[in-house]
Protein backbone atom coordinates (compact mmCIF):
# COMPACT_ATOMS: atom_id res chain seq x y z
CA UNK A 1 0.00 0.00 0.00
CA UNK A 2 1.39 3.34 -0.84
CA UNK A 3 0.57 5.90 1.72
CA UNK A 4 -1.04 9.24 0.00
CA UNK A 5 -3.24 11.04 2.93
CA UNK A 6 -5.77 13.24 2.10
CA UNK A 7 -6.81 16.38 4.35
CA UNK A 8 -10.51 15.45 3.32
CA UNK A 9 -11.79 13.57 6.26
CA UNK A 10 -13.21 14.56 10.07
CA UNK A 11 -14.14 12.33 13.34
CA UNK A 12 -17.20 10.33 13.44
CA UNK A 13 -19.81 11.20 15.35
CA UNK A 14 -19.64 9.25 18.82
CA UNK A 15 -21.37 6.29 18.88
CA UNK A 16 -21.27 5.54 15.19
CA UNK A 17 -20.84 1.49 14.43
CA UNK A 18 -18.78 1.43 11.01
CA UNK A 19 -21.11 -1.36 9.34
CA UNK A 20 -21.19 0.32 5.58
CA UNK A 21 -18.84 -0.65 3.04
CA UNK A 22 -19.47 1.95 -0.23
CA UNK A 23 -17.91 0.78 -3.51
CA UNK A 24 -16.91 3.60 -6.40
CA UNK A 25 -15.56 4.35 -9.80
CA UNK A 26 -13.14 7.36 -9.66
CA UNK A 27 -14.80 8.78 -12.85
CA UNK A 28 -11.81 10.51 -13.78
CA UNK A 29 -9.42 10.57 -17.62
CA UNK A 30 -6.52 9.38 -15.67
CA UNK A 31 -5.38 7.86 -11.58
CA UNK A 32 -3.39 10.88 -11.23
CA UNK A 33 -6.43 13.04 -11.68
CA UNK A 34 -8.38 11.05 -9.70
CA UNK A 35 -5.75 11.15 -6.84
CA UNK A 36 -4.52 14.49 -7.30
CA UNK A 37 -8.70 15.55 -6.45
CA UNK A 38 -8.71 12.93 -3.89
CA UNK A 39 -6.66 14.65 -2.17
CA UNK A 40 -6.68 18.26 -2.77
CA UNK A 41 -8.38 20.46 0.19
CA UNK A 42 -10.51 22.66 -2.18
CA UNK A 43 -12.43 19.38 -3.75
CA UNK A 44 -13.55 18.33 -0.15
CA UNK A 45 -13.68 14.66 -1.14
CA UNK A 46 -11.75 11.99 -0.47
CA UNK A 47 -12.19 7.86 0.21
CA UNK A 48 -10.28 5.50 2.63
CA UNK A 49 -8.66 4.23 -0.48
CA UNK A 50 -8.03 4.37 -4.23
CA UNK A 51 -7.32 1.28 -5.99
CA UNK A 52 -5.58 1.63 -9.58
CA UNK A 53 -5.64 -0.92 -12.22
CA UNK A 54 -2.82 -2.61 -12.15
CA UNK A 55 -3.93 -3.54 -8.15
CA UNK A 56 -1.83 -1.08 -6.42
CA UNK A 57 -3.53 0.48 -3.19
CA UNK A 58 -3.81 4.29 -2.05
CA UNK A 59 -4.41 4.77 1.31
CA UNK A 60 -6.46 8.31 2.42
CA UNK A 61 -7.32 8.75 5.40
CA UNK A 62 -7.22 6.09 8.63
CA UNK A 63 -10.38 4.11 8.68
CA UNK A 64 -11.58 5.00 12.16
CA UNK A 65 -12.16 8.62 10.24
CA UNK A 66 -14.83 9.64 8.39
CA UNK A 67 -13.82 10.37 4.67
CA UNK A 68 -16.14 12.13 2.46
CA UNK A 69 -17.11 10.05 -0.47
CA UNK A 70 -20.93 8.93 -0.50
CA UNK A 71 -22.37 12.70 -0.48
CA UNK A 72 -25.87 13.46 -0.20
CA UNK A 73 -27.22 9.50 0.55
CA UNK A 74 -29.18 7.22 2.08
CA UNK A 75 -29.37 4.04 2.79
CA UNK A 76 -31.95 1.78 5.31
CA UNK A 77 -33.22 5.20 7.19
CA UNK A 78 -29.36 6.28 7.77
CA UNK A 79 -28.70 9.72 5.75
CA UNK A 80 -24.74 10.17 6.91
CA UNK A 81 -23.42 7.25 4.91
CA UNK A 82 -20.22 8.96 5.60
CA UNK A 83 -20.15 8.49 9.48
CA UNK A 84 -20.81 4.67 9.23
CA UNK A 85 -18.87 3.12 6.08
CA UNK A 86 -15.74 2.50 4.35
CA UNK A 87 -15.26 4.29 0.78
CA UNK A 88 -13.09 2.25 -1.70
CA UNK A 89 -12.24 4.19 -4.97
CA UNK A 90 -11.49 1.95 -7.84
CA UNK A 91 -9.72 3.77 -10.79
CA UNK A 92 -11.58 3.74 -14.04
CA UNK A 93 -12.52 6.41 -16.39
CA UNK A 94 -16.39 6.13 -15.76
CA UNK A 95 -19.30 6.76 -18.31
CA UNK A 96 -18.61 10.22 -19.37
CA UNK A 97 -14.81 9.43 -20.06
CA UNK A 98 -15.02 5.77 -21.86
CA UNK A 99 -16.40 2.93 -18.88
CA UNK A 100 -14.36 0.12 -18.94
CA UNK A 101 -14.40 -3.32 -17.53
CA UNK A 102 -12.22 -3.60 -14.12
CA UNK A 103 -8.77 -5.24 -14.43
CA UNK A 104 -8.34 -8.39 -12.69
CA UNK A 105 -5.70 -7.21 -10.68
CA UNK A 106 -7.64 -4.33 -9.64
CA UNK A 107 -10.27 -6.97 -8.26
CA UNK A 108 -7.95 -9.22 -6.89
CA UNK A 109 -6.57 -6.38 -4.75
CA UNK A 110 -10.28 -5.36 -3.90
CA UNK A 111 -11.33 -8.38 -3.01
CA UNK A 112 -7.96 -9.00 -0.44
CA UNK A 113 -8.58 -5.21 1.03
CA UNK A 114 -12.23 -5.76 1.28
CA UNK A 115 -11.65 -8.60 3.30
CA UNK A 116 -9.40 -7.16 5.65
CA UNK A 117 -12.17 -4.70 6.32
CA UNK A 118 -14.97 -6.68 7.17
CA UNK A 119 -12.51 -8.37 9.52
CA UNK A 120 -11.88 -5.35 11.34
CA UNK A 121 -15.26 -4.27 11.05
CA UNK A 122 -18.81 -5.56 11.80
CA UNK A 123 -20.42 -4.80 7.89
CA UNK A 124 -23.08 -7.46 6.98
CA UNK A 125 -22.80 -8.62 3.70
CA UNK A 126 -26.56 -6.42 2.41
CA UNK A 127 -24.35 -3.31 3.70
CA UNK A 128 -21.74 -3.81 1.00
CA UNK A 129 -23.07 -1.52 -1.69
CA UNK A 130 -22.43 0.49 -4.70
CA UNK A 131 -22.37 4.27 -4.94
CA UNK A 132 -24.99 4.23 -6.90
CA UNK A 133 -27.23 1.96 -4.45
CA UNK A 134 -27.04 4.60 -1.88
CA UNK A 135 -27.33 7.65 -4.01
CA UNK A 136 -29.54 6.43 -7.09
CA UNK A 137 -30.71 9.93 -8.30
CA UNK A 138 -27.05 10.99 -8.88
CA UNK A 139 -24.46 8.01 -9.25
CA UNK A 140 -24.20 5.28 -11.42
CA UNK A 141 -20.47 3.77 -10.43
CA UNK A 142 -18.89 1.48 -9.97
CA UNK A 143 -21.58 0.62 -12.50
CA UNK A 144 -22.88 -2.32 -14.32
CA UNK A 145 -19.15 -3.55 -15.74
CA UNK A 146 -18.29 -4.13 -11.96
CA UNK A 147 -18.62 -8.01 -11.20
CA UNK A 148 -21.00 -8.23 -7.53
CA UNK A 149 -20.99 -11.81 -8.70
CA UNK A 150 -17.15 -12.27 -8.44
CA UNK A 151 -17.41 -10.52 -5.09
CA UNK A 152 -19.58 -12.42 -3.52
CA UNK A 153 -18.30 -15.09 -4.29
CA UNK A 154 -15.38 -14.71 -1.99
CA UNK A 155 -17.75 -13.90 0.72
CA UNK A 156 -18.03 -9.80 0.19
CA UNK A 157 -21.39 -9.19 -0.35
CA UNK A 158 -25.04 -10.28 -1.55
CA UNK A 159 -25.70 -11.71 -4.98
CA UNK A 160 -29.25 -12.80 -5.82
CA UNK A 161 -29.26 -16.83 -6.72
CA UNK A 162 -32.56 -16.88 -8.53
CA UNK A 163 -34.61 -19.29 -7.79
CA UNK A 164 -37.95 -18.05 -9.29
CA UNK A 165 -39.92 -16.98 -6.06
CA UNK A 166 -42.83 -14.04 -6.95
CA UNK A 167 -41.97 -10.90 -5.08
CA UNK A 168 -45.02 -10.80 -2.84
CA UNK A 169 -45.34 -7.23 -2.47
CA UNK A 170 -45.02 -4.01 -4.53
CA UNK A 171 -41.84 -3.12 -6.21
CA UNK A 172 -41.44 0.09 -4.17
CA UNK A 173 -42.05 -1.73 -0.37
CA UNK A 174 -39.69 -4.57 -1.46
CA UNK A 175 -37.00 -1.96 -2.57
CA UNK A 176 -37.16 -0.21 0.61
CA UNK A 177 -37.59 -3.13 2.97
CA UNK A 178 -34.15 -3.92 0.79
CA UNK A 179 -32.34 -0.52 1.58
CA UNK A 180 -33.07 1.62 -0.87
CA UNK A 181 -34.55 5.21 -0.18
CA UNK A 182 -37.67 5.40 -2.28
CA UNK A 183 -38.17 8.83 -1.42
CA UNK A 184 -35.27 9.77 -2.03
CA UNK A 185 -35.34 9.36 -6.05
CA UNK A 186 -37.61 8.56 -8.93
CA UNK A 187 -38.89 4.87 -8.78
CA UNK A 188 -37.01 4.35 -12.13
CA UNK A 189 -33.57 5.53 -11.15
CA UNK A 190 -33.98 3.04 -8.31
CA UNK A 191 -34.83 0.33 -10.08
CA UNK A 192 -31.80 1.10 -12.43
CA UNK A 193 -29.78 1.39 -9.34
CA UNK A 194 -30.72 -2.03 -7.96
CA UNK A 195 -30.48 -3.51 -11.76
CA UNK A 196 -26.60 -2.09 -11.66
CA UNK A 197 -25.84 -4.31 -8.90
CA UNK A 198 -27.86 -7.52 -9.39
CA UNK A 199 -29.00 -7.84 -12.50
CA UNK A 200 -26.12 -5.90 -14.77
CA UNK A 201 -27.09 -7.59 -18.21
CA UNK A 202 -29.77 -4.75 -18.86
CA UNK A 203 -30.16 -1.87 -16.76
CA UNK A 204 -33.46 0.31 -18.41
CA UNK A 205 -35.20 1.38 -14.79
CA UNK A 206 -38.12 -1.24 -15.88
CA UNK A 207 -39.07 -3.39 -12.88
CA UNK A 208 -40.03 -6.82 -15.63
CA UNK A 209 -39.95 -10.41 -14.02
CA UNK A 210 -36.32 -11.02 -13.84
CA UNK A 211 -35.67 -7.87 -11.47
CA UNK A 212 -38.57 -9.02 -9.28
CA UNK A 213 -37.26 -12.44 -8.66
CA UNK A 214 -33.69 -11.50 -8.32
CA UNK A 215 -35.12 -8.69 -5.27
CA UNK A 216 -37.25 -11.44 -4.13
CA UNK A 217 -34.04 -13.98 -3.88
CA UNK A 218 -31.95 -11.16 -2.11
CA UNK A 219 -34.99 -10.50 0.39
CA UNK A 220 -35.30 -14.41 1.12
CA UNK A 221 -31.31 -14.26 1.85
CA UNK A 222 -31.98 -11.52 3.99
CA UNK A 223 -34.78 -13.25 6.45
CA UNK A 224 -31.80 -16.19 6.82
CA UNK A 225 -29.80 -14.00 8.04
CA UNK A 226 -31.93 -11.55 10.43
């Protein structure tokens, strides 16, 4: 890990359990950019870490900090995503600037420095989300290149293993009873939000079958574990 502190961070308010872990595309032409704004005082943002794409690791600001990377959010009736999570920048050039897929050793390193943080750090696998999952009306990284799958399969994270149960309920109470602030955003950028993360293959804010089961699934994994 190469050390490259940011001034962009403050305490966390007492009490605060860190049990968020926020994934995010830099969105940036190059790293050096990225870092450079990462960690310059008049940008007041910042993450815990930036991860580049050939796997090499950033480090911020100190975990038991609060860095400044989810914004305006919400997520589960919490609106200061910053006080209880983790930000983890990866580098990639993002949809205005030419998406790509994530390198492998890029994930590799994620998925080693993810796992050293839920180790320190009580964050239940439906708490491992995606920028865009906790600000839907405004984000769309790490986006719908970014493999959930591969991530939970190494034990970071949900992934929906359909197995064709009907949602039960309305599209909106199911997203919220997920996480997802419903308020907080038009019903379609929601549904495009949740569609980034668990179902990537077509992402069009249309709640069809396919999206319903998959939310069904990932509410059926979360009764298992409550």
């Amino acid at each position: 890990m190469i050390e490259r502190p940011s001034p962009n961070h403050d305490a966390r308010p007492a009490g605060s359990a860190i049990d968020m872990l926020v994934l995010h595309y830099t969105g940036m032409k190059t790293a050096e950019e990225a870092l450079s704004r990462l960690c310059d005082p008049a940008a007041k943002v910042s993450a815990h870490y930036t991860i580049d794409r050939d796997g090499e690791i950033f480090v911020h600001v100190p975990e038991a900090r609060r860095a400044w990377h989810a914004g305006v959010s919400y997520w589960a009736g919490e609106r200061n995503v910053n006080a209880r999570s983790i930000g983890i920048e990866l580098v990639n050039p993002g949809h205005e600037f030419g998406y790509v897929k994530f390198s492998e050793p890029q994930m590799a390193a994620l998925i080693d420095l993810a796992n050293g943080v839920l180790k320190r750090h009580p964050i239940p696998a439906h708490r491992v989300l995606a920028h865009s999952d906790v600000a839907p009306a405004r984000k769309e990284d790490p986006g719908e290149l970014f493999s959930w799958a591969q991530l939970a399969d190494f034990g970071i994270g949900l992934w929906p293993h359909d197995g064709g149960a009907a949602l039960g309920q309305s599209i909106e109470s199911a997203l919220f009873a997920f996480g997802y602030g419903i308020a907080e955003a038009p019903l379609e950028k929601v549904i495009a939000a949740f569609q980034r993360h668990f179902r990537p293959a077509r992402v069009d804010g249309v709640a069809d079958a396919e999206t319903k089961r998959r939310l069904a699934a990932l509410l059926a994994q979360l009764e298992t574990v409550s």
